[in-house]
Protein backbone atom coordinates (compact mmCIF):
# COMPACT_ATOMS: atom_id res chain seq x y z
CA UNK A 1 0.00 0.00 0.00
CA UNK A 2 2.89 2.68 1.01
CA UNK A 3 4.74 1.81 -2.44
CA UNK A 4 1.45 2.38 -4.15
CA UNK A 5 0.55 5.77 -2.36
CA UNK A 6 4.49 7.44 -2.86
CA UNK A 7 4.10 6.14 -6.75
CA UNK A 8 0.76 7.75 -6.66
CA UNK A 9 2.13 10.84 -5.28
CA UNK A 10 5.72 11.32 -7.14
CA UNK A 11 2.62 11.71 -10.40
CA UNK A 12 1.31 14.83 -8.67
CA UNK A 13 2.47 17.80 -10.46
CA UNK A 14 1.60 20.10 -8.12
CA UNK A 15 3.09 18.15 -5.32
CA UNK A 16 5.89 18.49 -7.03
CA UNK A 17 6.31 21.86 -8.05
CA UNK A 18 5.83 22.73 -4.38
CA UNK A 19 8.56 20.72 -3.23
CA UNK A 20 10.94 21.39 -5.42
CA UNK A 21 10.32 25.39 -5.12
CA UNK A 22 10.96 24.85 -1.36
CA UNK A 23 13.39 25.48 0.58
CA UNK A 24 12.65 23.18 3.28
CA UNK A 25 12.45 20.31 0.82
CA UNK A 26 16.41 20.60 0.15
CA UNK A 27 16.83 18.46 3.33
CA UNK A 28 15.34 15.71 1.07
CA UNK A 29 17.88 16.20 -1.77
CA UNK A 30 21.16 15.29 0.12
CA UNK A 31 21.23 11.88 0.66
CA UNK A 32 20.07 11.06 -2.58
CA UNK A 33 20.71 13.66 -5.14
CA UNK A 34 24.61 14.96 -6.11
CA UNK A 35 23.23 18.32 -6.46
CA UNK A 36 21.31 20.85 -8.34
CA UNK A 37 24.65 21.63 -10.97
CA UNK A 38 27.02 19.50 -13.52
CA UNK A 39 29.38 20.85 -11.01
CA UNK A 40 28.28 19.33 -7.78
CA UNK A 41 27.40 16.22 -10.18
CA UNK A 42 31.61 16.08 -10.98
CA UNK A 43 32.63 16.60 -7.89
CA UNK A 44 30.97 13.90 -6.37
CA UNK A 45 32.02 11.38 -9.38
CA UNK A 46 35.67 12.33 -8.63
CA UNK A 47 35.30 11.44 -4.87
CA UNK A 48 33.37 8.35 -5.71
CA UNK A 49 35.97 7.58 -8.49
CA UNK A 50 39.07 7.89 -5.60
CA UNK A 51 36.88 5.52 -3.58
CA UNK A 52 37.37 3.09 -6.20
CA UNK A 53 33.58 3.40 -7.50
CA UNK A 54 32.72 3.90 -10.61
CA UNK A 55 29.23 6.19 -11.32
CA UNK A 56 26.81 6.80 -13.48
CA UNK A 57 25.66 10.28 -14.24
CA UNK A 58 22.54 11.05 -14.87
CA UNK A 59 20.80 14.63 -15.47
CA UNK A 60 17.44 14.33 -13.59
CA UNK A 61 14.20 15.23 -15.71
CA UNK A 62 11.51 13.20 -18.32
CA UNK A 63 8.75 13.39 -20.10
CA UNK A 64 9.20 17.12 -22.25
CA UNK A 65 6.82 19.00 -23.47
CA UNK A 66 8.46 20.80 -26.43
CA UNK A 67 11.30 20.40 -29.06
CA UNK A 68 12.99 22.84 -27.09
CA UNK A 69 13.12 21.23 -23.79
CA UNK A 70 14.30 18.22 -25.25
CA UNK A 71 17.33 20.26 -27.16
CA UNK A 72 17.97 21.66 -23.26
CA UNK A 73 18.10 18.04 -21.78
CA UNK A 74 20.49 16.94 -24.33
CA UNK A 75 22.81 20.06 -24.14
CA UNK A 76 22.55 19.02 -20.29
CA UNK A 77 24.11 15.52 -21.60
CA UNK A 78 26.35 17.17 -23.87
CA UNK A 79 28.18 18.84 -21.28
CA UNK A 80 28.53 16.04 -19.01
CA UNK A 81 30.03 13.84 -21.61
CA UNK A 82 33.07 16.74 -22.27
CA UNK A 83 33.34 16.89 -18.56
CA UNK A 84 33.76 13.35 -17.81
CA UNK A 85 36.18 13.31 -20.82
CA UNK A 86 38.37 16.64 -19.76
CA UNK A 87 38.74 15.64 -15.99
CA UNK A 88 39.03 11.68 -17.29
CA UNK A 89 36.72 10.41 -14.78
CA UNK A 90 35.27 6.52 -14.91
CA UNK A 91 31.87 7.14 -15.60
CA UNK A 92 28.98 6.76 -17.63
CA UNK A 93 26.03 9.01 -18.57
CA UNK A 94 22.36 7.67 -17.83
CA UNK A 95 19.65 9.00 -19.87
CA UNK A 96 15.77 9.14 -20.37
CA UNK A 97 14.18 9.20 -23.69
CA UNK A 98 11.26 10.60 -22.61
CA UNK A 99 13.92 13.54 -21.88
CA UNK A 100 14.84 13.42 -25.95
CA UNK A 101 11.11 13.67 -27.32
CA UNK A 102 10.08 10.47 -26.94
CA UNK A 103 6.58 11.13 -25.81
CA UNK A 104 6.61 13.43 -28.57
CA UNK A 105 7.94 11.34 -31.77
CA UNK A 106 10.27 9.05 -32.05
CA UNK A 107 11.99 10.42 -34.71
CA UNK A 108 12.39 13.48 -32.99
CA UNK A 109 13.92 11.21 -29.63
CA UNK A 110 16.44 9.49 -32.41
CA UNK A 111 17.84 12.74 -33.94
CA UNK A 112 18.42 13.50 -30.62
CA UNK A 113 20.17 10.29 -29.42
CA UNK A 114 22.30 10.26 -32.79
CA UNK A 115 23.49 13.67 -31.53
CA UNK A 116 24.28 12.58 -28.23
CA UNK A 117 25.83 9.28 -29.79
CA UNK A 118 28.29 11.41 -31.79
CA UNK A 119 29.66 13.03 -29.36
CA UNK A 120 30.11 9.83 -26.73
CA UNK A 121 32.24 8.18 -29.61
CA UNK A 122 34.17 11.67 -30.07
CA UNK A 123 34.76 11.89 -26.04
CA UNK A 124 35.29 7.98 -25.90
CA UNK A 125 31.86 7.48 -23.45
CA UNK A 126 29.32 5.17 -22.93
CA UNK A 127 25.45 5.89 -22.63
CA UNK A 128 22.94 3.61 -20.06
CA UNK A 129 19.74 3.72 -21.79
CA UNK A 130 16.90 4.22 -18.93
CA UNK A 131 14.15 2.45 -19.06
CA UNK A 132 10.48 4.00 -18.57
CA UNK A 133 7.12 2.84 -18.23
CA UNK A 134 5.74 0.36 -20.35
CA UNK A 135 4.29 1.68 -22.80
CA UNK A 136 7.72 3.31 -23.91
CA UNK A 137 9.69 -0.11 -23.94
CA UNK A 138 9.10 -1.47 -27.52
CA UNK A 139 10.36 2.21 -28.73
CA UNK A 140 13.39 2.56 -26.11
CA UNK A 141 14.99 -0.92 -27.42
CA UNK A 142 14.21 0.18 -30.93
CA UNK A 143 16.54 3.19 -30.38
CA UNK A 144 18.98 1.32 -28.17
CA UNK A 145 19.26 -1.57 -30.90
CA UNK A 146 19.96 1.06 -33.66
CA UNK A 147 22.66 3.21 -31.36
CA UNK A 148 24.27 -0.28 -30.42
CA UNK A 149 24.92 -1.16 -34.28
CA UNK A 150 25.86 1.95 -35.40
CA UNK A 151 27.94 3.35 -32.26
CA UNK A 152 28.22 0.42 -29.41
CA UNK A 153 29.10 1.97 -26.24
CA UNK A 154 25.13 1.88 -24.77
CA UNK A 155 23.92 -0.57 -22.07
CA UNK A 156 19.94 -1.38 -22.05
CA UNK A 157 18.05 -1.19 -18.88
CA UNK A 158 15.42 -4.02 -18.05
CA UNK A 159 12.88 -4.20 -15.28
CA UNK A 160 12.21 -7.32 -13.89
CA UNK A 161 8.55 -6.69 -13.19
CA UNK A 162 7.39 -6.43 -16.18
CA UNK A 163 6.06 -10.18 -17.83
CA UNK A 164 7.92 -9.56 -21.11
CA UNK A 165 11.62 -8.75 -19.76
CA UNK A 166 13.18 -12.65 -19.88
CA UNK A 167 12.14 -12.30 -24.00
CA UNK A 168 13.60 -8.96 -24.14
CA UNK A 169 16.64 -10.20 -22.26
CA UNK A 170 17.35 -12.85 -24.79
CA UNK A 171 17.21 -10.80 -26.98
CA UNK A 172 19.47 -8.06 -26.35
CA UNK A 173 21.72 -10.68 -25.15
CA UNK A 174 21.94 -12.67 -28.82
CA UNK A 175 23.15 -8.83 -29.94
CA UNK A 176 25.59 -8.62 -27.27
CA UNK A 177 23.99 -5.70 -26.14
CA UNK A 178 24.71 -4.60 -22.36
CA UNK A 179 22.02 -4.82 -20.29
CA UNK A 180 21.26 -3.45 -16.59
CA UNK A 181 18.82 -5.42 -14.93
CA UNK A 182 16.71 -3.71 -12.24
CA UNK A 183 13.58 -4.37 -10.47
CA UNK A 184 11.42 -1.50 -11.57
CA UNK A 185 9.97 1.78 -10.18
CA UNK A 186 6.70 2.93 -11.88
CA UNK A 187 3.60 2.47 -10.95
CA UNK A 188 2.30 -0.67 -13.69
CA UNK A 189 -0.85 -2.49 -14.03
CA UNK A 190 -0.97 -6.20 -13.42
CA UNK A 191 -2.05 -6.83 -16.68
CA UNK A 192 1.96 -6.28 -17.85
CA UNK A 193 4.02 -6.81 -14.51
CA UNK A 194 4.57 -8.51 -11.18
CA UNK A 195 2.31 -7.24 -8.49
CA UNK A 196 3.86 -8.82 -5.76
CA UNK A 197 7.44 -7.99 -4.52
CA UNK A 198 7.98 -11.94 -3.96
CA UNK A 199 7.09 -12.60 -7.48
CA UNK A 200 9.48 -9.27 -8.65
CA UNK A 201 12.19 -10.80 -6.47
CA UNK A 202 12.14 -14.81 -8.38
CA UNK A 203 11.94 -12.80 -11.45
CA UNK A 204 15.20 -10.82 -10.82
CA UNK A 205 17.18 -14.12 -9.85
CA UNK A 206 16.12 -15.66 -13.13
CA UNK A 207 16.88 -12.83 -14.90
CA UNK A 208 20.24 -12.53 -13.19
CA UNK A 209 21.21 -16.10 -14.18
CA UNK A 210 20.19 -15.94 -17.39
CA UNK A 211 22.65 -12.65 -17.92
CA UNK A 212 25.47 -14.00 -16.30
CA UNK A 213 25.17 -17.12 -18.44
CA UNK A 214 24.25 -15.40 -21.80
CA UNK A 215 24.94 -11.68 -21.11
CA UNK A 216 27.65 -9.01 -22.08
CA UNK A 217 28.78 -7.15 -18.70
CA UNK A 218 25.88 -7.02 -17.23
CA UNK A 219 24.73 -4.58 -13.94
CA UNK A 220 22.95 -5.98 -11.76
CA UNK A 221 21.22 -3.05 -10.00
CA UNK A 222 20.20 -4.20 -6.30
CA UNK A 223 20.34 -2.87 -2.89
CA UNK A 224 18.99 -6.47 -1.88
CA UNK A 225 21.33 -8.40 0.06
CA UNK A 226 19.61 -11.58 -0.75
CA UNK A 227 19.72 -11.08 -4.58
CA UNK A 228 24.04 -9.72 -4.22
CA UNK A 229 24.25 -12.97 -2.64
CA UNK A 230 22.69 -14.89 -5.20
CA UNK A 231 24.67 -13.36 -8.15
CA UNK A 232 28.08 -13.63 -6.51
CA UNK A 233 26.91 -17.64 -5.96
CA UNK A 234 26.15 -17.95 -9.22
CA UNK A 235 29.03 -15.91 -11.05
CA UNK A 236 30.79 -18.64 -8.55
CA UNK A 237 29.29 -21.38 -10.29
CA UNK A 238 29.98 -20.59 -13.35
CA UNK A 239 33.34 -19.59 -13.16
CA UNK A 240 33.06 -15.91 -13.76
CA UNK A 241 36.03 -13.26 -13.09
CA UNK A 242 34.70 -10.57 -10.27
CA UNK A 243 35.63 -8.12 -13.42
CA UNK A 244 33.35 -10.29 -15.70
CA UNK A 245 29.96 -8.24 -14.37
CA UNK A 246 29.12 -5.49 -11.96
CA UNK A 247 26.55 -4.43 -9.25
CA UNK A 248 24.34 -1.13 -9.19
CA UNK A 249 23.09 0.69 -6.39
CA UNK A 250 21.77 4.61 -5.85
CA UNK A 251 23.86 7.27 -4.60
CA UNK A 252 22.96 7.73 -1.35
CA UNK A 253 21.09 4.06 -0.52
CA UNK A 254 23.13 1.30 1.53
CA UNK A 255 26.22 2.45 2.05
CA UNK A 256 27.44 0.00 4.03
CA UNK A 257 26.62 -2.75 1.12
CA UNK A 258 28.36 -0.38 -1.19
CA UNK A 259 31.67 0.11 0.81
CA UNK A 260 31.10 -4.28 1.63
CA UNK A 261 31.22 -5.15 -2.30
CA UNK A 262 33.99 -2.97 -3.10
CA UNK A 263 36.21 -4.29 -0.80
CA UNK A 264 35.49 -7.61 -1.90
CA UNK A 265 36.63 -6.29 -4.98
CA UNK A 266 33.86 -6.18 -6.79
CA UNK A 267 32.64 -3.61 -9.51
CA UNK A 268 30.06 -1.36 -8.00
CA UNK A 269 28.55 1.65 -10.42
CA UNK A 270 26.20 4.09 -8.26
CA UNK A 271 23.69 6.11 -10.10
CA UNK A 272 24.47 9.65 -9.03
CA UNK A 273 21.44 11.82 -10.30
CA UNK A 274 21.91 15.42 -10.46
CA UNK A 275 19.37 18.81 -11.32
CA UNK A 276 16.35 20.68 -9.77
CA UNK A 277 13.81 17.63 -11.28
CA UNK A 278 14.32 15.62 -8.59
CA UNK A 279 10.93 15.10 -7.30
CA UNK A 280 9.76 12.15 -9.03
CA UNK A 281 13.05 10.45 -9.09
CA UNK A 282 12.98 11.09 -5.16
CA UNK A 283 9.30 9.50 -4.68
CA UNK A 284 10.40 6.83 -6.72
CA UNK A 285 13.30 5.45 -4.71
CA UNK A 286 11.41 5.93 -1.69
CA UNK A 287 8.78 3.58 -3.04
CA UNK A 288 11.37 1.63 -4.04
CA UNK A 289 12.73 1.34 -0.61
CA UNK A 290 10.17 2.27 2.47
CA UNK A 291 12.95 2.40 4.97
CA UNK A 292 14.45 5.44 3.19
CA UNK A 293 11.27 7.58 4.53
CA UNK A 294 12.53 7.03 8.26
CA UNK A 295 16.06 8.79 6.99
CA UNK A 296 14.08 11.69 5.45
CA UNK A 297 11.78 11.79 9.07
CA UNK A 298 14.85 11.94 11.32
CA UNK A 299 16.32 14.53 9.10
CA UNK A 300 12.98 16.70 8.87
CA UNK A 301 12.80 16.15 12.58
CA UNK A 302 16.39 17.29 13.48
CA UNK A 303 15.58 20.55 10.97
């Protein structure tokens, strides 16, 4: 019921304009969000970087409403690929489609992404495609199938909630196509994915054997201790290198899991989200994770 209510909730625009206008709300940002610039976004890459971390950047917004916006979001992307090139940092962008035009055309979206595209072969990067709610998923592996022949350098994002993901999965994996495996954040019918977070969680580990046995470095994003343990067992089985995959987690979620897997020396990639649009991306990682609202209560409490 809780997840329900705080997807219901990060949908309410004017919830969200009023938190995000106030100043109060910045309390909620810290934890979880670099910061409101590319600037605070870098620094924090570099720190992560010299903890031996690697990161994933990602400008926080979806869902345009113009051309324009969508030419802002991918300057946005534009400048974080030169600056992860010029200070030579180990990271990757993460980007939404939705952010490109894809609720507005998909040909606009794929002008877009070849732009974006150019530039990560030109600055030597490597683009995680985001995925969105379902109805965007036939459209967002169309575009990530096309950039992986033309450009490589993109990972795919999967949610293992949805019904159709283990089809998808084989098939990006036959291309050799990256793929990210998470569990999924939006709010879905269950008429196209998992209701029930025991049935999300045997999905996952399925999905999680099936990419280390047919994938091309997968991420495995999971703050789950039950599903880390699980992949390591199985990489075990198999025979895999610690180097041959890597696990995902948020900025700002289970730190003590993050700090545990790296000195086990495994890869670890944290998404490090950045910008003022960080409202839904908030309410979804506290549905994701229920616990997270006693953190934000302390912290409201202590203010």
């Amino acid at each position: 019921m809780l997840r329900t209510l705080l997807l219901y909730l990060s949908e309410r625009r004017w919830l969200r304009r009023w938190f995000e206008t106030s100043r109060a709300a910045s309390v909620l940002t810290r934890r979880f969000v670099a910061g409101l610039t590319l600037d605070r976004g870098v620094e924090v890459c570099r720190r992560l970087n010299r903890e031996g971390i690697l990161v994933s950047l990602d400008h926080l917004g979806e869902y345009v409403t113009s051309e324009q916006e969508a030419e802002i979001s991918l300057e946005h992307y534009l400048a974080a690929l030169r600056r992860i090139a010029a200070e030579g940092l180990n990271a990757s962008i993460s980007i939404k489609l939705t952010q490109f035009g894809l609720n507005l055309s998909e040909d606009l979206c794929r002008r877009n992404v070849e732009r974006l595209m150019e530039a990560a072969n030109e600055n030597h990067g490597f683009v995680e495609f985001d995925m969105e709610s379902h109805p965007y998923v036939d459209a967002t592996l169309r575009i990530v199938t096309a950039m992986h022949e033309r450009y490589g350098c993109v990972r795919a994002v999967l949610q293992a909630y949805l019904y159709r993901t283990p089809e998808d999965a084989e098939d990006l994996c036959r291309r050799k196509i990256p793929v990210r495996l998470c569990k999924g954040a939006y709010r879905e019918p269950p008429s196209v994915a998992y209701p029930r977070k025991s049935q999300v969680n045997r999905s996952f580990m399925r999905l999680t054997e099936l990419l280390l046995e047919q994938g091309t470095d997968p991420g495995l994003a999971t703050h789950d201790p039950r599903m880390i343990r699980h992949a390591i067992g199985h990489a075990k089985r198999l025979g895999l290198s610690k180097e041959a995959f890597e696990f995902q987690m948020l900025y700002g979620i289970r730190r003590d899991l993050q700090r545990s897997l790296v000195r086990r020396g495994y890869r670890l990639r944290l998404y490090v989200p950045y910008g003022d649009a960080w409202y839904p991306y908030l309410m979804r990682r506290l549905a994701e994770r229920p616990a997270n609202l006693l953190f934000v209560a302390r912290n409201l409490l202590r203010r």
